[in-house]
C-alpha atoms as a PDB file:
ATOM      1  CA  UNK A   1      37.735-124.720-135.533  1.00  0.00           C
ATOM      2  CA  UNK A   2      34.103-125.810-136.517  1.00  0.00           C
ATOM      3  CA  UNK A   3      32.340-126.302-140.214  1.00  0.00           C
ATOM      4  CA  UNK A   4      29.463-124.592-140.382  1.00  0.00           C
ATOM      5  CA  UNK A   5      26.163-126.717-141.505  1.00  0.00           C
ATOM      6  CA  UNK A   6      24.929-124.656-144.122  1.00  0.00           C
ATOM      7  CA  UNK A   7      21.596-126.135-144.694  1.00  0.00           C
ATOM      8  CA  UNK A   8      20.417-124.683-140.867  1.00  0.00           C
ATOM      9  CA  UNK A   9      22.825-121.645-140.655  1.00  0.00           C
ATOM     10  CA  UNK A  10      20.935-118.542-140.406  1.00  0.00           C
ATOM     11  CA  UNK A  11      22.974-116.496-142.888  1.00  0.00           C
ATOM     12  CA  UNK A  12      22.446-119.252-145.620  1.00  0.00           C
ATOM     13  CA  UNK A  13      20.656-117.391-148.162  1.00  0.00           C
ATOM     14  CA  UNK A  14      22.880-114.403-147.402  1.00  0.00           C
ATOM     15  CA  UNK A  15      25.891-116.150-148.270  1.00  0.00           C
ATOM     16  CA  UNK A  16      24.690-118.113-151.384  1.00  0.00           C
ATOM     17  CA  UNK A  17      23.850-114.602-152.552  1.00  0.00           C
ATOM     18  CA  UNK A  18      26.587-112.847-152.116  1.00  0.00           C
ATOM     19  CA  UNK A  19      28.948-115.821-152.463  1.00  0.00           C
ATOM     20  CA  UNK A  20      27.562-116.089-156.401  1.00  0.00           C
ATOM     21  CA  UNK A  21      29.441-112.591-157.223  1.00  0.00           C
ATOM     22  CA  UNK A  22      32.434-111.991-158.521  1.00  0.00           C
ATOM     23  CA  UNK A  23      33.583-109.472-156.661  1.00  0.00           C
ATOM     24  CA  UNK A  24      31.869-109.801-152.903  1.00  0.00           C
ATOM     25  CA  UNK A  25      34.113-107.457-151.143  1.00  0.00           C
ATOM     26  CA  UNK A  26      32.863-104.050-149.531  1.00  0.00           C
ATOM     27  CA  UNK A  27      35.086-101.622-147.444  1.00  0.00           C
ATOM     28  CA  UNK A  28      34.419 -99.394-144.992  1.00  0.00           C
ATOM     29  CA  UNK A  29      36.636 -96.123-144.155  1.00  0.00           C
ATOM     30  CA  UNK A  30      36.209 -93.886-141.093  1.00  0.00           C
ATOM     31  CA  UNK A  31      37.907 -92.154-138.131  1.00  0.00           C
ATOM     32  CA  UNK A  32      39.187 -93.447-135.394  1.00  0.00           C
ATOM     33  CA  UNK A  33      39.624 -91.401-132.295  1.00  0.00           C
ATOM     34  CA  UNK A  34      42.762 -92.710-130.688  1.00  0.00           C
ATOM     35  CA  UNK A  35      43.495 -89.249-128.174  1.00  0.00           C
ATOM     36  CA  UNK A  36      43.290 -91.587-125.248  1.00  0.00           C
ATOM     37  CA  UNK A  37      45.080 -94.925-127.140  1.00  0.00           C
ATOM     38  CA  UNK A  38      48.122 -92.627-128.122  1.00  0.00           C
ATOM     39  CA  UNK A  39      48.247 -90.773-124.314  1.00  0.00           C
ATOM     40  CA  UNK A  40      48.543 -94.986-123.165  1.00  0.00           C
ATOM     41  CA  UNK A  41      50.971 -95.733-125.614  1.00  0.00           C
ATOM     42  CA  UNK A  42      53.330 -93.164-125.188  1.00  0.00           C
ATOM     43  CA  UNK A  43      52.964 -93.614-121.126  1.00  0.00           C
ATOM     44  CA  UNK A  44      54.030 -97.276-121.811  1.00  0.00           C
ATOM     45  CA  UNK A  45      56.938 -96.461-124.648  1.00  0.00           C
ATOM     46  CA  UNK A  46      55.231 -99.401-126.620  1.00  0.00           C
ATOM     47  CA  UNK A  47      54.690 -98.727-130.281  1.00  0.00           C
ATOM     48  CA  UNK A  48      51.675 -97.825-131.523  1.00  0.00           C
ATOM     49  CA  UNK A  49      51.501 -99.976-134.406  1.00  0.00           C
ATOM     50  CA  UNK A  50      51.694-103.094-132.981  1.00  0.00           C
ATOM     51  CA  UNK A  51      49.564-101.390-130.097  1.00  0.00           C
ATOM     52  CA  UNK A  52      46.908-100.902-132.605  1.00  0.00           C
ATOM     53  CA  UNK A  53      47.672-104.094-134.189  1.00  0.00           C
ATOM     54  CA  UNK A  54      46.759-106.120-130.695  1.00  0.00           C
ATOM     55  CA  UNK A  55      43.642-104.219-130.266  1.00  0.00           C
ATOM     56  CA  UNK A  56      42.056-104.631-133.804  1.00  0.00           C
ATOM     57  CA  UNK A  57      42.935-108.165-133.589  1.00  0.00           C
ATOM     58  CA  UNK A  58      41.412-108.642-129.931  1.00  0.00           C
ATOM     59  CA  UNK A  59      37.973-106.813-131.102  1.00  0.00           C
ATOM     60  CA  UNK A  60      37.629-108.780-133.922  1.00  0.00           C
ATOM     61  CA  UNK A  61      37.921-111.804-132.021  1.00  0.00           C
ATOM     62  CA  UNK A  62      35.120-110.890-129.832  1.00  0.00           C
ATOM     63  CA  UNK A  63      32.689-110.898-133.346  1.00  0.00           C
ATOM     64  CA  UNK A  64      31.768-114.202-134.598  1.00  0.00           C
ATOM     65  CA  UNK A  65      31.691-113.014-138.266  1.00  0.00           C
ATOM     66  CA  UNK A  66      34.824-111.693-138.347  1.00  0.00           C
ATOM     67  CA  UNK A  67      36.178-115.592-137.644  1.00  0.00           C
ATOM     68  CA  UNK A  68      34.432-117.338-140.696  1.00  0.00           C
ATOM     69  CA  UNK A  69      36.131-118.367-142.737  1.00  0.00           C
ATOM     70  CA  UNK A  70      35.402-119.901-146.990  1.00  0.00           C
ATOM     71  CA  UNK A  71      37.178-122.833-147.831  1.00  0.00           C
ATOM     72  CA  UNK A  72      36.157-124.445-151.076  1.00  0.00           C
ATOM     73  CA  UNK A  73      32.274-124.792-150.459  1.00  0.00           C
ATOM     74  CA  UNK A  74      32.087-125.076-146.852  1.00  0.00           C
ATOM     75  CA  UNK A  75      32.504-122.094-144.279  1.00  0.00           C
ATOM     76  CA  UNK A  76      34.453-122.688-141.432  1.00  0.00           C
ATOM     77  CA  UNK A  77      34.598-120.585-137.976  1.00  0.00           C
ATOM     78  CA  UNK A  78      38.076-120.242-135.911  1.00  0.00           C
ATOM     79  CA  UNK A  79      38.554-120.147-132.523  1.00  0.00           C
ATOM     80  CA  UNK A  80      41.030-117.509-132.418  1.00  0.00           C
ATOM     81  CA  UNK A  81      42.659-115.105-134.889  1.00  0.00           C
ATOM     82  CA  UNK A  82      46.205-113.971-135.131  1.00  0.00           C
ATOM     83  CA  UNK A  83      47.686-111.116-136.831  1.00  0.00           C
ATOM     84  CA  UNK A  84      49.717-110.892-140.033  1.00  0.00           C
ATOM     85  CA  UNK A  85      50.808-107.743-140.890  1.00  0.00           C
ATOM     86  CA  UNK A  86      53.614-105.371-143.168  1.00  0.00           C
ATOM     87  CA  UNK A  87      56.576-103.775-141.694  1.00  0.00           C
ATOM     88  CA  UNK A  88      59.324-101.749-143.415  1.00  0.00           C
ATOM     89  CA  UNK A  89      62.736-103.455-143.545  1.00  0.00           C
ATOM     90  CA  UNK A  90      65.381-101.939-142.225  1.00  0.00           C
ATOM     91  CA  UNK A  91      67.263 -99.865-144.768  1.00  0.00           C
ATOM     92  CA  UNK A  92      65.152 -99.821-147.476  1.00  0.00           C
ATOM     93  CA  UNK A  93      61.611 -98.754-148.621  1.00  0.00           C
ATOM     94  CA  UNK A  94      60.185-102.250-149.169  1.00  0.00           C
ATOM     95  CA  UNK A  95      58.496-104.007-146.699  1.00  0.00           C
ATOM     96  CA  UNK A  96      57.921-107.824-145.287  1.00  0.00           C
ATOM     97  CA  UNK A  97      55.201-109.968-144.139  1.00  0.00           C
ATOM     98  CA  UNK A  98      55.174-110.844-140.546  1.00  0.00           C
ATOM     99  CA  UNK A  99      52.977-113.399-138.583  1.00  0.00           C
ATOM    100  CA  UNK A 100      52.556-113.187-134.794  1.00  0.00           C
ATOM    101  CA  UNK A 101      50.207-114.916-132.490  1.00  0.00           C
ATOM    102  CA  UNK A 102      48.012-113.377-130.135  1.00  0.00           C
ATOM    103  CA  UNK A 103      48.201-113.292-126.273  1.00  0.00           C
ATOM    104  CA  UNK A 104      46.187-111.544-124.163  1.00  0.00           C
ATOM    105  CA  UNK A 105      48.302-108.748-123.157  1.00  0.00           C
ATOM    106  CA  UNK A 106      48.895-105.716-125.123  1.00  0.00           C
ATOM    107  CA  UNK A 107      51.882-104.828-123.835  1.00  0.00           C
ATOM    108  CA  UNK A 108      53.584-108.104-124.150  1.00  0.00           C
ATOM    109  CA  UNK A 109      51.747-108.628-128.035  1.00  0.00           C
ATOM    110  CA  UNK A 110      53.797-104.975-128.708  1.00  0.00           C
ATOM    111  CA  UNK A 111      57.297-107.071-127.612  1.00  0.00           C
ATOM    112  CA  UNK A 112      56.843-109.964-129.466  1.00  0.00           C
ATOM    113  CA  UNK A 113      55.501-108.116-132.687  1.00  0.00           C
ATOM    114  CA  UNK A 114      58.606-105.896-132.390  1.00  0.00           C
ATOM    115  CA  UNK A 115      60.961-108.939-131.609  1.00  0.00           C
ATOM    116  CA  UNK A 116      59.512-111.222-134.735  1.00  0.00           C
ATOM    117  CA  UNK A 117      59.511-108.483-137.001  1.00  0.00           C
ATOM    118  CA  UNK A 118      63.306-107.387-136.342  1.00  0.00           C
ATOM    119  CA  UNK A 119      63.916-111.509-136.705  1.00  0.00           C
ATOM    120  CA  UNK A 120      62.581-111.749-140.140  1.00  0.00           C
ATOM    121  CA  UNK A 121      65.020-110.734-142.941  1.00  0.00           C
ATOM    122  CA  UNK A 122      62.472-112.406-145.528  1.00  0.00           C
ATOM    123  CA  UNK A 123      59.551-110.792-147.497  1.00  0.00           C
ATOM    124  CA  UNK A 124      57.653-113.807-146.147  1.00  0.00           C
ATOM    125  CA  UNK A 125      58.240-116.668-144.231  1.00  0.00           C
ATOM    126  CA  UNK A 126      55.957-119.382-147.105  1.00  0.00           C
ATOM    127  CA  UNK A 127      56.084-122.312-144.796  1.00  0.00           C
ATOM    128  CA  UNK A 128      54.453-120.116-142.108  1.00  0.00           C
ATOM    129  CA  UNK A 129      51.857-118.423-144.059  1.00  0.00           C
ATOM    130  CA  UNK A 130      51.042-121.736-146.847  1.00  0.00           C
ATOM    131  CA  UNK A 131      47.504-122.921-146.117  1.00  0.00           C
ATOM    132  CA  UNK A 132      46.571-120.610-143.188  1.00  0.00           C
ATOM    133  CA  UNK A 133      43.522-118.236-142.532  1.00  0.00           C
ATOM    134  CA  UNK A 134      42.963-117.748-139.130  1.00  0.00           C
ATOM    135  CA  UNK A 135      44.762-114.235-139.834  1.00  0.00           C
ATOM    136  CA  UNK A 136      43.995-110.215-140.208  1.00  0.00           C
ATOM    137  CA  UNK A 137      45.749-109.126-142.666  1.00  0.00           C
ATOM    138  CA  UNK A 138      47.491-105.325-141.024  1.00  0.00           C
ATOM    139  CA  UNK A 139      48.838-102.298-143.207  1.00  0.00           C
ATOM    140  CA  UNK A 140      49.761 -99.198-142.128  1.00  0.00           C
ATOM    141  CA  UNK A 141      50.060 -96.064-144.425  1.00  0.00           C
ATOM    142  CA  UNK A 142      51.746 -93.697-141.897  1.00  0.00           C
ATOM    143  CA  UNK A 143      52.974 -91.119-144.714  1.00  0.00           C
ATOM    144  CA  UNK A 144      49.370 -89.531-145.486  1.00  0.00           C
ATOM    145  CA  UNK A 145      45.655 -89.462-143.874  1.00  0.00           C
ATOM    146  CA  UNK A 146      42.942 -90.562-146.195  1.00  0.00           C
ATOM    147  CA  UNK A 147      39.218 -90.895-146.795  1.00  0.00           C
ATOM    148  CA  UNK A 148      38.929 -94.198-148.429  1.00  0.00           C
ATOM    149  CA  UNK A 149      41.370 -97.141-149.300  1.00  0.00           C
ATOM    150  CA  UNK A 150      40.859-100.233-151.195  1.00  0.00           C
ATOM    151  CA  UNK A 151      43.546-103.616-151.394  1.00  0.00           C
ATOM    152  CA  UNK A 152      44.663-105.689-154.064  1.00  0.00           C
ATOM    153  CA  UNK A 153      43.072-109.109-153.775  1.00  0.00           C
ATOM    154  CA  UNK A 154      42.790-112.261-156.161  1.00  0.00           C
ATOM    155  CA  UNK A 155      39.327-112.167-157.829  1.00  0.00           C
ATOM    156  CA  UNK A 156      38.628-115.254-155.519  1.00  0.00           C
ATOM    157  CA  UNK A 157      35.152-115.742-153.809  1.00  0.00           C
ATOM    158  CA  UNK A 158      37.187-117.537-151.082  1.00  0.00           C
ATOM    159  CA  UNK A 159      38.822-114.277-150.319  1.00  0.00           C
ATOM    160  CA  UNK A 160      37.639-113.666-146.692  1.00  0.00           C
ATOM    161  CA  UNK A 161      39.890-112.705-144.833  1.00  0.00           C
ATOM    162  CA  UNK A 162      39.440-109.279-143.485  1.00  0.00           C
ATOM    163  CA  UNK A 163      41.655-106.429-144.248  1.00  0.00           C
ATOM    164  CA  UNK A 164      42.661-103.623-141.718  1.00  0.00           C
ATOM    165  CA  UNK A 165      45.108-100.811-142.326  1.00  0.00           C
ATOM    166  CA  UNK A 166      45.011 -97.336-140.741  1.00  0.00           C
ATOM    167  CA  UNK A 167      46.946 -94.134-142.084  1.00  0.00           C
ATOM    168  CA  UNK A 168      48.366 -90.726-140.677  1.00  0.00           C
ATOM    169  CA  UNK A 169      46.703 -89.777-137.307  1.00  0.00           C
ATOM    170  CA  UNK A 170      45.874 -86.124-137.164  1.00  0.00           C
ATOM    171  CA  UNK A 171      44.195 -83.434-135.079  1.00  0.00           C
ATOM    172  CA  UNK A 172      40.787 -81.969-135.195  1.00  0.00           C
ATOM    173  CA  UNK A 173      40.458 -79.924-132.440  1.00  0.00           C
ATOM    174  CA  UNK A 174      41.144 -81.493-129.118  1.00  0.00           C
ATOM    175  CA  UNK A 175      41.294 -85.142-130.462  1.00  0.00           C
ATOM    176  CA  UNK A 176      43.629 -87.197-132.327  1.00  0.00           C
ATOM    177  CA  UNK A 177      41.883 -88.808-135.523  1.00  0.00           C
ATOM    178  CA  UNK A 178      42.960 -92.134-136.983  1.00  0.00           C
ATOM    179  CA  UNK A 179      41.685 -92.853-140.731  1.00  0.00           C
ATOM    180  CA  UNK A 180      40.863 -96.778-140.398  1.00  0.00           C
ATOM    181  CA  UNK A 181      39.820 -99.442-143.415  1.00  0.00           C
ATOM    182  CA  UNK A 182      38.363-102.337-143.226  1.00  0.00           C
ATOM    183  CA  UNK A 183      37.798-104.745-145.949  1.00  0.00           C
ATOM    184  CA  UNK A 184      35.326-107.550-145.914  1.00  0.00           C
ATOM    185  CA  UNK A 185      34.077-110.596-148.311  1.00  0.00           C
ATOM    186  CA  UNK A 186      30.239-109.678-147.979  1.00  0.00           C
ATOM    187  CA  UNK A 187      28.663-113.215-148.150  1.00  0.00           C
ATOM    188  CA  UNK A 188      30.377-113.408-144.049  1.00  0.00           C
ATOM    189  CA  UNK A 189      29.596-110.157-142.952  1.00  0.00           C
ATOM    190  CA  UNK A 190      27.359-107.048-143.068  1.00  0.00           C
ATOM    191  CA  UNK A 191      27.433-103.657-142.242  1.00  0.00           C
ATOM    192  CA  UNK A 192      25.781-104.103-139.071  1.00  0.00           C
ATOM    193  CA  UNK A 193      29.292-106.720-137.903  1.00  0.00           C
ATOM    194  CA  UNK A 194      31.371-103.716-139.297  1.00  0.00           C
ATOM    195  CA  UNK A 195      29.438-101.336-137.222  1.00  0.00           C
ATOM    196  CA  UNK A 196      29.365-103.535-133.765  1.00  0.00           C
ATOM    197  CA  UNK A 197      33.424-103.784-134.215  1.00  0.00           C
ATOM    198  CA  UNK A 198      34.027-100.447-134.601  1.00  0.00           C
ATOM    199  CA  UNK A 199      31.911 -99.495-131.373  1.00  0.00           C
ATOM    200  CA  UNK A 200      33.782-102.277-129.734  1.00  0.00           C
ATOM    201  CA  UNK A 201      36.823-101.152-131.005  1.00  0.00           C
ATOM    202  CA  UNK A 202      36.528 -97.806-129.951  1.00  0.00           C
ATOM    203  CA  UNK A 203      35.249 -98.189-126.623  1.00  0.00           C
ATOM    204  CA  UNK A 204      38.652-100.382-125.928  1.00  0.00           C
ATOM    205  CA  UNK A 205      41.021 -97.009-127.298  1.00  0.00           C
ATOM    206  CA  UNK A 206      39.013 -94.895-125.197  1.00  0.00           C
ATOM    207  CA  UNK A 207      39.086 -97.225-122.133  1.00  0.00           C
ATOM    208  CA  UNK A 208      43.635 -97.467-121.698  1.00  0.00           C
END
């Protein structure tokens, strides 16, 4: 982890303008095309939620902006990112909170998700989750496709950590269409970051 000198960053006047408003989030909403990603996925019987999960988390830790991170007045940048996603419990329409740190194999991320999820009986585990940010935040809304999609947040301007969630896949022709968020605190990150991610993104689905 590193603190960022403000005084000689290059996004400084940037982030002391967005930074100054109440509400500095902006979201993004498009489709994924994840033909290829669900062909791999059903090849390798691995779910495609935590398959999607590993490969949102691994693109965004190839972009710098996507790893600061606002604590108090200072921005810091993380090494690494982990996920932290929802997953129904079993029996019931509710869902939990689960943590799971990266490794660098999708298959073997799909296992462990699946393994820490069925572990956790809690909503969240607190002690886990108290005082980190070097997260994602994941939600999937697998019931229905949409066109735009917004989260609750606390009307904090320390709120920046990015939120990902995906819907109902569905056909247009010969492809297979994912509806994908993402929701960013503006003072880190532009357009342009939300743009490079999703070409990275997309050239990784395409590529298994």
């Amino acid at each position: 982890m590193e603190y960022i000198d403000l005084e000689h960053w290059p996004r400084k006047e940037h982030f002391e303008f967005f930074y100054k408003m109440d509400y500095p989030q902006f979201n993004v909403s498009i489709n994924l095309d994840v033909t290829h990603f669900l062909d791999f996925v059903k090849k390798e019987r691995i779910s495609f939620y935590y398959a999607m999960i590993f490969a949102s988390t691994d693109t965004a830790n190839q972009l710098v902006n996507f790893r600061y991170r606002i604590r108090g007045d200072q921005v810091i940048l993380h090494d690494k990112l982990n996920a932290s996603f929802t997953d129904v419990m079993k029996d019931s329409e509710l869902f939990k909170m689960v943590m799971v740190d990266m490794n660098d194999d999708i298959i073997a991320f799909t296992h462990q998700a699946q393994e820490k999820s069925e572990q956790q009986k809690e909503f969240i585990i607190y002690e886990n989750a108290e005082e980190r940010d070097d997260l994602i935040y994941f939600t999937c809304a697998p019931w229905f496709s949409f066109t735009q999609l917004t989260h609750p947040i606390a009307l904090s301007r320390e709120d920046s950590v990015p939120k990902i969630s995906w819907g109902k896949y569905f056909r247009e022709g010969e492809k297979v269409l994912l509806p994908f968020s993402i929701q960013a605190n503006h003072a880190l990150m532009d357009g342009v970051h939300v743009g490079k991610y999703i070409e990275k993104l997309q050239t990784y689905l395409n590529s298994l």
